[in-house]
PDB file of N, CA and C in Angstrom:
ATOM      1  N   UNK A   1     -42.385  30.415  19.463  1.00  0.00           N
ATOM      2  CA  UNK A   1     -42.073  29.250  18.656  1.00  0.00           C
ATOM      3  C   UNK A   1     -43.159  28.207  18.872  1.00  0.00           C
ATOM      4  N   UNK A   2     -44.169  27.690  18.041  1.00  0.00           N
ATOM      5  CA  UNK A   2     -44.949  26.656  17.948  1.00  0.00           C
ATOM      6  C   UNK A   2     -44.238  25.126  17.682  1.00  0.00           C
ATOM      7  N   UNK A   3     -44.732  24.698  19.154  1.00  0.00           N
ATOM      8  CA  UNK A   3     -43.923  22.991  19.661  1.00  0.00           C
ATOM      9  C   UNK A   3     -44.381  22.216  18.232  1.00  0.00           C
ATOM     10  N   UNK A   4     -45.492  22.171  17.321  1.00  0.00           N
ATOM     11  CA  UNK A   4     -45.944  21.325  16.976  1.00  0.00           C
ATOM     12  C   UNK A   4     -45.559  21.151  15.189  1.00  0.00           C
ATOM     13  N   UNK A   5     -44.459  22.504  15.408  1.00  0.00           N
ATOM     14  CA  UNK A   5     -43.749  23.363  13.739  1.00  0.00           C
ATOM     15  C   UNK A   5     -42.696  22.518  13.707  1.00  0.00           C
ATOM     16  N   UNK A   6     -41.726  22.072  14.865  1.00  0.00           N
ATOM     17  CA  UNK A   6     -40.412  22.185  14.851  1.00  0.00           C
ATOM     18  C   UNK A   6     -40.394  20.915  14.677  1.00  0.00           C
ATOM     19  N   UNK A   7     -39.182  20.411  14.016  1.00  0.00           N
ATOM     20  CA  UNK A   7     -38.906  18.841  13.784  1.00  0.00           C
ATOM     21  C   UNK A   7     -38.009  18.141  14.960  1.00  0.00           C
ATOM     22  N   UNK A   8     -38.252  17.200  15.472  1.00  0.00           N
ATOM     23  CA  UNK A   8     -37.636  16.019  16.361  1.00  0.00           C
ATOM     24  C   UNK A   8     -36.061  16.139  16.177  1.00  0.00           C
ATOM     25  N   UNK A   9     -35.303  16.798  17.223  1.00  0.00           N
ATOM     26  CA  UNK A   9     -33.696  17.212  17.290  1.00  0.00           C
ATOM     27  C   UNK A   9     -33.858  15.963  18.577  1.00  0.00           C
ATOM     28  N   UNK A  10     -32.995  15.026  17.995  1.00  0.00           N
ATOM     29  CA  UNK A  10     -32.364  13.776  18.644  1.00  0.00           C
ATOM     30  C   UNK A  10     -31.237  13.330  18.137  1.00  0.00           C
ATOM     31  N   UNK A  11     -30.615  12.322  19.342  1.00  0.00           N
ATOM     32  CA  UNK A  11     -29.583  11.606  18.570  1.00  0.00           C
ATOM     33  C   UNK A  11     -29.486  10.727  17.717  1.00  0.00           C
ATOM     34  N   UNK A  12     -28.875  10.647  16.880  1.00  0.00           N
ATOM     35  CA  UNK A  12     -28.673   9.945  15.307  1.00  0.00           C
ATOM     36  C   UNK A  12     -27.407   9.704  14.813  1.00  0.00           C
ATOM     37  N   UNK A  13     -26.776   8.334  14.248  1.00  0.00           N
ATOM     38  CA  UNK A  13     -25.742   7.985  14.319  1.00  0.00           C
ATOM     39  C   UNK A  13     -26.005   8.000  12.494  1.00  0.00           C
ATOM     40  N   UNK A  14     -24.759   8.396  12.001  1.00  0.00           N
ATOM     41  CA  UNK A  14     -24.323   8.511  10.737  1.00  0.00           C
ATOM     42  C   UNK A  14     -22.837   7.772  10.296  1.00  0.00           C
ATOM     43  N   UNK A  15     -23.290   7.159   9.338  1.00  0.00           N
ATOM     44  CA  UNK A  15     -22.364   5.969   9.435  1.00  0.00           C
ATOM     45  C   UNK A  15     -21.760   5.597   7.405  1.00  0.00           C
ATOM     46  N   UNK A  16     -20.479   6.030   7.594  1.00  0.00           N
ATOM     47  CA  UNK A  16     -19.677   5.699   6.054  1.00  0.00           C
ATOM     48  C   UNK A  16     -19.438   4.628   5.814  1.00  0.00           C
ATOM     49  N   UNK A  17     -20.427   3.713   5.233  1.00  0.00           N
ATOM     50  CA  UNK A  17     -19.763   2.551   4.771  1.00  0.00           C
ATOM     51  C   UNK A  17     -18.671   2.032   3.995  1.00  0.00           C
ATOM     52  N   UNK A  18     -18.102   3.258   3.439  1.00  0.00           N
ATOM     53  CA  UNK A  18     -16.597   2.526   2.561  1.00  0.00           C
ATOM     54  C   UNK A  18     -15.953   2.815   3.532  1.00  0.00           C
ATOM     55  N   UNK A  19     -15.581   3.655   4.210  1.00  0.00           N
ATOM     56  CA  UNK A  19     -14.548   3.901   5.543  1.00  0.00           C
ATOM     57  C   UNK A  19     -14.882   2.826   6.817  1.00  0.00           C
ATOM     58  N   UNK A  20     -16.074   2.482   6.588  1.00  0.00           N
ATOM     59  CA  UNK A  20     -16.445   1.640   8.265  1.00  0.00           C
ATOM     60  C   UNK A  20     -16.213   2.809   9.189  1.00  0.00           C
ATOM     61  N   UNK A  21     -16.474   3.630   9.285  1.00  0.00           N
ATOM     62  CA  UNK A  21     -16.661   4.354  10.426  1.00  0.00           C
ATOM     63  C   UNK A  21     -18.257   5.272  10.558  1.00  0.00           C
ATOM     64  N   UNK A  22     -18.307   5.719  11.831  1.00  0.00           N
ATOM     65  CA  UNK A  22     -19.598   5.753  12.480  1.00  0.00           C
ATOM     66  C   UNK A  22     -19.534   6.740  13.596  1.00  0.00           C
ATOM     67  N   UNK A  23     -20.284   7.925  13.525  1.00  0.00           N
ATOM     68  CA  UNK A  23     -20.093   8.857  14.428  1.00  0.00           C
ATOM     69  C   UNK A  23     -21.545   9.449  14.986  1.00  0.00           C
ATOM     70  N   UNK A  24     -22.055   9.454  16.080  1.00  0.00           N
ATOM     71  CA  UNK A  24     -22.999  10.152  17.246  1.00  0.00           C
ATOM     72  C   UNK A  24     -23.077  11.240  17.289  1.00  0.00           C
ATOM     73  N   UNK A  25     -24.002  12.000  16.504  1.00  0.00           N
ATOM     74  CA  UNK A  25     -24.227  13.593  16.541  1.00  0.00           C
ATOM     75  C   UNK A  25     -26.460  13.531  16.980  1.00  0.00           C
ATOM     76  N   UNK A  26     -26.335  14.601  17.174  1.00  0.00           N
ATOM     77  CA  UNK A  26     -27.726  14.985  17.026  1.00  0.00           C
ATOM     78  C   UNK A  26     -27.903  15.650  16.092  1.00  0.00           C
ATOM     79  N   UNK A  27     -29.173  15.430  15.339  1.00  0.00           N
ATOM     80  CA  UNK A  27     -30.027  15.133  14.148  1.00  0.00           C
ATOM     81  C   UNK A  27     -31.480  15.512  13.870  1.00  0.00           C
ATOM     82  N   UNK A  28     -32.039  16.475  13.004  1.00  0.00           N
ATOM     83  CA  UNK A  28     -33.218  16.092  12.581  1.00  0.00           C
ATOM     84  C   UNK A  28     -33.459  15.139  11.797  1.00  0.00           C
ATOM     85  N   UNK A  29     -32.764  14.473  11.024  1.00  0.00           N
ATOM     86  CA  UNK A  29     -32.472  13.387  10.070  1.00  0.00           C
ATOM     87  C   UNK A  29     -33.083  12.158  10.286  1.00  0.00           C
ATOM     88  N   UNK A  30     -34.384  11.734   9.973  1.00  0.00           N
ATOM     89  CA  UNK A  30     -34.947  10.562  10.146  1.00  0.00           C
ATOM     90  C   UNK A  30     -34.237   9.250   8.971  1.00  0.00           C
ATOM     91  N   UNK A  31     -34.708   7.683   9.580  1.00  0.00           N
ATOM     92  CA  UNK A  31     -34.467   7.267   9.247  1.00  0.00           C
ATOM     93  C   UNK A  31     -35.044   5.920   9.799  1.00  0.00           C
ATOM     94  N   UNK A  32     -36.106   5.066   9.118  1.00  0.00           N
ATOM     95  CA  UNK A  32     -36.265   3.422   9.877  1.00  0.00           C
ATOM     96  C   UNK A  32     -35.503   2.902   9.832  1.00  0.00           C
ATOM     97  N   UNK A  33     -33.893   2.537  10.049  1.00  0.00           N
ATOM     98  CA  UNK A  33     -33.487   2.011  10.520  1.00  0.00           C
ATOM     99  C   UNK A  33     -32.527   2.344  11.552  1.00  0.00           C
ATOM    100  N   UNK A  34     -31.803   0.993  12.374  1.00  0.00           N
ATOM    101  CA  UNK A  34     -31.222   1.328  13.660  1.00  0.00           C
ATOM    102  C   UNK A  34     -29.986   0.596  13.650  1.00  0.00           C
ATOM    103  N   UNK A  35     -29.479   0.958  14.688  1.00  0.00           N
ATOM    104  CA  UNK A  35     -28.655   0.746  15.183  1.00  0.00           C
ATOM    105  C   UNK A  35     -27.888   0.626  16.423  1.00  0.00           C
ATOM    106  N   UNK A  36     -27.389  -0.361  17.186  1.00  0.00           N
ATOM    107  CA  UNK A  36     -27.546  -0.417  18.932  1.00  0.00           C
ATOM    108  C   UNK A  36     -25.642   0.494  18.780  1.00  0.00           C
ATOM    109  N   UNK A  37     -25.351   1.357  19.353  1.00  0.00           N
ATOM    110  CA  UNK A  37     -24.483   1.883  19.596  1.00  0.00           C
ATOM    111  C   UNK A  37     -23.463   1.517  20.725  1.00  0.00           C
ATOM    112  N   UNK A  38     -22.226   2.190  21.301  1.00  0.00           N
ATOM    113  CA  UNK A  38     -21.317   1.134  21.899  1.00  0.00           C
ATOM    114  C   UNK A  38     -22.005   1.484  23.501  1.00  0.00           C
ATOM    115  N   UNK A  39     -22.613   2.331  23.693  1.00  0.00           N
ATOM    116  CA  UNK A  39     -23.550   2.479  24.941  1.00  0.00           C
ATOM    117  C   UNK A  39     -24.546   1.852  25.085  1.00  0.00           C
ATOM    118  N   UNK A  40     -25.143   1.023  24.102  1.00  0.00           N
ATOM    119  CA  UNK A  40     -25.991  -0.070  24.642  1.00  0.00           C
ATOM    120  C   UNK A  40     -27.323   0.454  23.823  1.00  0.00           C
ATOM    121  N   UNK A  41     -27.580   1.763  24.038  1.00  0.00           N
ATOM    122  CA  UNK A  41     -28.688   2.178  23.364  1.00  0.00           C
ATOM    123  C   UNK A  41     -28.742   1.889  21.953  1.00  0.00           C
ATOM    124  N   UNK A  42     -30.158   2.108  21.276  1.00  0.00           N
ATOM    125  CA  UNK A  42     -30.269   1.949  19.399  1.00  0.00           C
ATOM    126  C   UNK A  42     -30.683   3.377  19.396  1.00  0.00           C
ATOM    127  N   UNK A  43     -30.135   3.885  18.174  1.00  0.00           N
ATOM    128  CA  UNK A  43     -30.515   4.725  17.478  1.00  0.00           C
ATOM    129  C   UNK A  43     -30.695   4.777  15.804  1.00  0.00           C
ATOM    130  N   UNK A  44     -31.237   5.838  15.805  1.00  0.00           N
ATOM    131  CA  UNK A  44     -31.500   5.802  13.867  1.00  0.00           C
ATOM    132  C   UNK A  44     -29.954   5.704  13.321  1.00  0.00           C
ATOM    133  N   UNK A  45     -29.759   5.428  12.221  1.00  0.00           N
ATOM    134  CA  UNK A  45     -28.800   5.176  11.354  1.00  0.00           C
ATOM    135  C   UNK A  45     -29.055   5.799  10.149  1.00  0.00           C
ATOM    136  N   UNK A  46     -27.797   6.428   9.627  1.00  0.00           N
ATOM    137  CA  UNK A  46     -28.188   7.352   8.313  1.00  0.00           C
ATOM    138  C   UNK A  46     -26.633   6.626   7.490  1.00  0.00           C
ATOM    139  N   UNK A  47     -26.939   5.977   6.717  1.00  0.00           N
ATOM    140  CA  UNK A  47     -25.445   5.756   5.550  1.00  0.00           C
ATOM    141  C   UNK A  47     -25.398   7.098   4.887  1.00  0.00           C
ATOM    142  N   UNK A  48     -24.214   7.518   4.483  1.00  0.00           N
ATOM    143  CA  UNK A  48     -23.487   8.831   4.133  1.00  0.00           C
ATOM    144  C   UNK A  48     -22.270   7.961   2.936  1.00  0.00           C
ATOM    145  N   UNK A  49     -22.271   8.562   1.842  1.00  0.00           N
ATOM    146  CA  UNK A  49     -21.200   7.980   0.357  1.00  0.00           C
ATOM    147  C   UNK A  49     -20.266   8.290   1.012  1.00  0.00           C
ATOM    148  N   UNK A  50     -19.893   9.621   2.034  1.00  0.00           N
ATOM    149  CA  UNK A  50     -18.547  10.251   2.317  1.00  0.00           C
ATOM    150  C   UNK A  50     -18.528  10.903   3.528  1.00  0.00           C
ATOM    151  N   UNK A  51     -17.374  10.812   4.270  1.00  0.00           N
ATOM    152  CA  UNK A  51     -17.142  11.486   5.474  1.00  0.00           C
ATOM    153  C   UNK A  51     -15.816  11.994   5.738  1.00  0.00           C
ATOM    154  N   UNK A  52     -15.743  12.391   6.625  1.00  0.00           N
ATOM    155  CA  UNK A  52     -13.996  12.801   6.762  1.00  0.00           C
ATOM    156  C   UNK A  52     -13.373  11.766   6.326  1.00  0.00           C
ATOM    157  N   UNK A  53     -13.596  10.766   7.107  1.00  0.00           N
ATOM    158  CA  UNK A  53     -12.942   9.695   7.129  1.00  0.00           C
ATOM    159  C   UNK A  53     -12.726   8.862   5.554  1.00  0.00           C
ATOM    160  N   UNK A  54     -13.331   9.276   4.950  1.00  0.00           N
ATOM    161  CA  UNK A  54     -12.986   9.009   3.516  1.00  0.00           C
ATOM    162  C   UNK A  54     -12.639  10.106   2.398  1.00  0.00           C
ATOM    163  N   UNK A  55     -13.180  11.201   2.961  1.00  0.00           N
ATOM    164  CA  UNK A  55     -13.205  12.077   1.437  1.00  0.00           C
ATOM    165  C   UNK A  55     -11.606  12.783   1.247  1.00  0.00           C
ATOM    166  N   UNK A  56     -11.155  12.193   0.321  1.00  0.00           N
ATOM    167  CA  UNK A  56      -9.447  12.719  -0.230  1.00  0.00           C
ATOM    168  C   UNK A  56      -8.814  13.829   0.865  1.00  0.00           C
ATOM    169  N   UNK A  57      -9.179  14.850   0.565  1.00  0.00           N
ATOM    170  CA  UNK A  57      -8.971  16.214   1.044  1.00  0.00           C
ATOM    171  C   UNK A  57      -8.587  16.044   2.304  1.00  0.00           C
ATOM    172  N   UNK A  58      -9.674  15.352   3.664  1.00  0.00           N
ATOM    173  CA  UNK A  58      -9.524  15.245   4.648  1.00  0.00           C
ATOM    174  C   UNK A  58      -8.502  14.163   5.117  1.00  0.00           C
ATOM    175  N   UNK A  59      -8.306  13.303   4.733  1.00  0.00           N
ATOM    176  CA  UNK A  59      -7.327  11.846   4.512  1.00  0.00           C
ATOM    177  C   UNK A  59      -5.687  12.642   3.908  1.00  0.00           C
ATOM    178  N   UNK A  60      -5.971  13.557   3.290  1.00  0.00           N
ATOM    179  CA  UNK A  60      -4.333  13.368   2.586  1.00  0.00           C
ATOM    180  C   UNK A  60      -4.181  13.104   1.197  1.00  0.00           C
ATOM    181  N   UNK A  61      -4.912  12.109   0.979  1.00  0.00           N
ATOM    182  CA  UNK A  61      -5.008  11.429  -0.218  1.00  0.00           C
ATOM    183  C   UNK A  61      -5.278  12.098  -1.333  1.00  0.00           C
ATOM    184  N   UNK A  62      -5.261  13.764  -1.149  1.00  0.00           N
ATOM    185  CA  UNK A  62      -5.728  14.264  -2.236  1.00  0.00           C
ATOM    186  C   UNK A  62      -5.247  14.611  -3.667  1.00  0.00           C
ATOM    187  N   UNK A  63      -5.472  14.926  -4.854  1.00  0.00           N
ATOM    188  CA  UNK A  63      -4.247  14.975  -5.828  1.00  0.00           C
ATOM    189  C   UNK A  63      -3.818  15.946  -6.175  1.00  0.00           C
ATOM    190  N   UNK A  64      -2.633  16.671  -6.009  1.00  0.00           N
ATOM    191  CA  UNK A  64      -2.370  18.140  -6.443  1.00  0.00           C
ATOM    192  C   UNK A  64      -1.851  17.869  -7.717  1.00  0.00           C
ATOM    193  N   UNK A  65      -2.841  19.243  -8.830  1.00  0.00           N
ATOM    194  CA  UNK A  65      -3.082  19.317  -9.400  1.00  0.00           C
ATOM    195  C   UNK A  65      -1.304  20.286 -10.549  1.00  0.00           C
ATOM    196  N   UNK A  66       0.049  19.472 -10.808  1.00  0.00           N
ATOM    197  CA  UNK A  66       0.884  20.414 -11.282  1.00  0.00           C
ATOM    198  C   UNK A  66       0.591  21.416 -12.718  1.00  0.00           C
ATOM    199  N   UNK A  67       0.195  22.536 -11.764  1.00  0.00           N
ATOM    200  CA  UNK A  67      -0.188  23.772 -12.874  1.00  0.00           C
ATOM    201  C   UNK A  67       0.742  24.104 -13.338  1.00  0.00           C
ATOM    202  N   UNK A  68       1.954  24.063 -12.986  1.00  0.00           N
ATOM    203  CA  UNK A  68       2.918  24.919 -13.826  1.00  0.00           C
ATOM    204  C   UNK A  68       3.578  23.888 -14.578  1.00  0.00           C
ATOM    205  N   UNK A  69       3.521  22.565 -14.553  1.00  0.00           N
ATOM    206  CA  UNK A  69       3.861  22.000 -15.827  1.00  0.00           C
ATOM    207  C   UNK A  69       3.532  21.904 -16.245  1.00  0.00           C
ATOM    208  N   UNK A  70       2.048  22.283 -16.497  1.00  0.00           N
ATOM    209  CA  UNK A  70       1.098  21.968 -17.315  1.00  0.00           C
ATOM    210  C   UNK A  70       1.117  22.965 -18.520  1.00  0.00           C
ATOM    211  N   UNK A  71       0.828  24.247 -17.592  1.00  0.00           N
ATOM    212  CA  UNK A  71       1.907  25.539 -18.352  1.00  0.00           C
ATOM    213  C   UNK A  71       2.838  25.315 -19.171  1.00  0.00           C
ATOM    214  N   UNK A  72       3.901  25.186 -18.248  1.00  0.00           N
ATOM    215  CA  UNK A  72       5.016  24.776 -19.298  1.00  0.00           C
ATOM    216  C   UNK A  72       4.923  24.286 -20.176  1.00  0.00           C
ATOM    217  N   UNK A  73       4.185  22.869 -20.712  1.00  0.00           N
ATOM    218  CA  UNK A  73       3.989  21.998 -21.278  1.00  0.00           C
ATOM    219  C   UNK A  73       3.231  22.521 -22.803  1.00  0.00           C
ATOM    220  N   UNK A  74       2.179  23.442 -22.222  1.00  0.00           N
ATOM    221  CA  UNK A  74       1.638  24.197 -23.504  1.00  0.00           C
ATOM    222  C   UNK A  74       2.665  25.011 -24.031  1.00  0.00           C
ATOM    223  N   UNK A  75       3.229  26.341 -23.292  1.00  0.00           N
ATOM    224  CA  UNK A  75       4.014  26.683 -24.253  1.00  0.00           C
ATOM    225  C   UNK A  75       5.159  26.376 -24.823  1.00  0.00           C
ATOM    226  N   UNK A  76       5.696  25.157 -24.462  1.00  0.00           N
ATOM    227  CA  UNK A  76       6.876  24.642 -25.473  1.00  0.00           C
ATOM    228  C   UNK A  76       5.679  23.829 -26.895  1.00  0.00           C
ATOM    229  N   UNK A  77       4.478  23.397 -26.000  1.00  0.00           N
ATOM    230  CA  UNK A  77       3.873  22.394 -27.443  1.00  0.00           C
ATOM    231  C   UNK A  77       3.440  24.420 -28.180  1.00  0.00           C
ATOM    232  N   UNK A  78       2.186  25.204 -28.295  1.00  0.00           N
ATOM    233  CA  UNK A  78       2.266  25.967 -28.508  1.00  0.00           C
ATOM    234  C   UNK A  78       2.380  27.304 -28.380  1.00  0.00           C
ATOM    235  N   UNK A  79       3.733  27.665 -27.625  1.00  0.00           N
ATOM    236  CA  UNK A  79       4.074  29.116 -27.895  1.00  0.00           C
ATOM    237  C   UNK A  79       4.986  29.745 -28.873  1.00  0.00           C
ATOM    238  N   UNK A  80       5.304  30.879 -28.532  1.00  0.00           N
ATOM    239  CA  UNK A  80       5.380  31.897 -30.050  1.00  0.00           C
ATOM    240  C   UNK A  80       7.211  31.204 -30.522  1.00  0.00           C
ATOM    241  N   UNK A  81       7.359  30.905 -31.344  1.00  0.00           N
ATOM    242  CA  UNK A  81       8.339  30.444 -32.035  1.00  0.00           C
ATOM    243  C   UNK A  81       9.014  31.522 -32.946  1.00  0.00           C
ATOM    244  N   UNK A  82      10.259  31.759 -31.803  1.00  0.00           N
ATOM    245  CA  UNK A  82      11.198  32.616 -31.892  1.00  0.00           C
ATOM    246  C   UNK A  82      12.412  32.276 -33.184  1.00  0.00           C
TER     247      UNK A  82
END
């Protein structure tokens, strides 16, 4: 493996701004800007549209979709007329 191929694996904080939340992973993911973390240190900062912490699915919030009334719904509007 050539040292001079591989990209910079560090820590990097990724952060959902509609949720306000903010989580510490390691990262190739650059970024100029920072952020001082609750350990005192700064690290890069990456804004993300979505995270667990927001996206439906993971929250609950998600919308199930009623297929079978929907069904239903067509064939009383058009099915075969007995």
């Amino acid at each position: 493996m050539q040292q001079d191929k591989q990209p910079d694996y560090r820590p990097v904080v990724f952060r959902d701004r509609s949720a306000g939340y903010a989580f510490l992973t390691r990262s190739t993911a650059t970024s100029d800007r920072t952020i001082e973390w609750d350990d005192g240190e700064t690290y890069p900062v990456i804004d993300v549209e979505i995270s667990s912490e927001s996206h439906p699915f993971y929250t609950g919030k998600a919308r199930t979709v009623d297929s079978e009334g929907r069904i239903a719904k067509f064939e009383r509007r058009y099915g075969e007329e007995k």
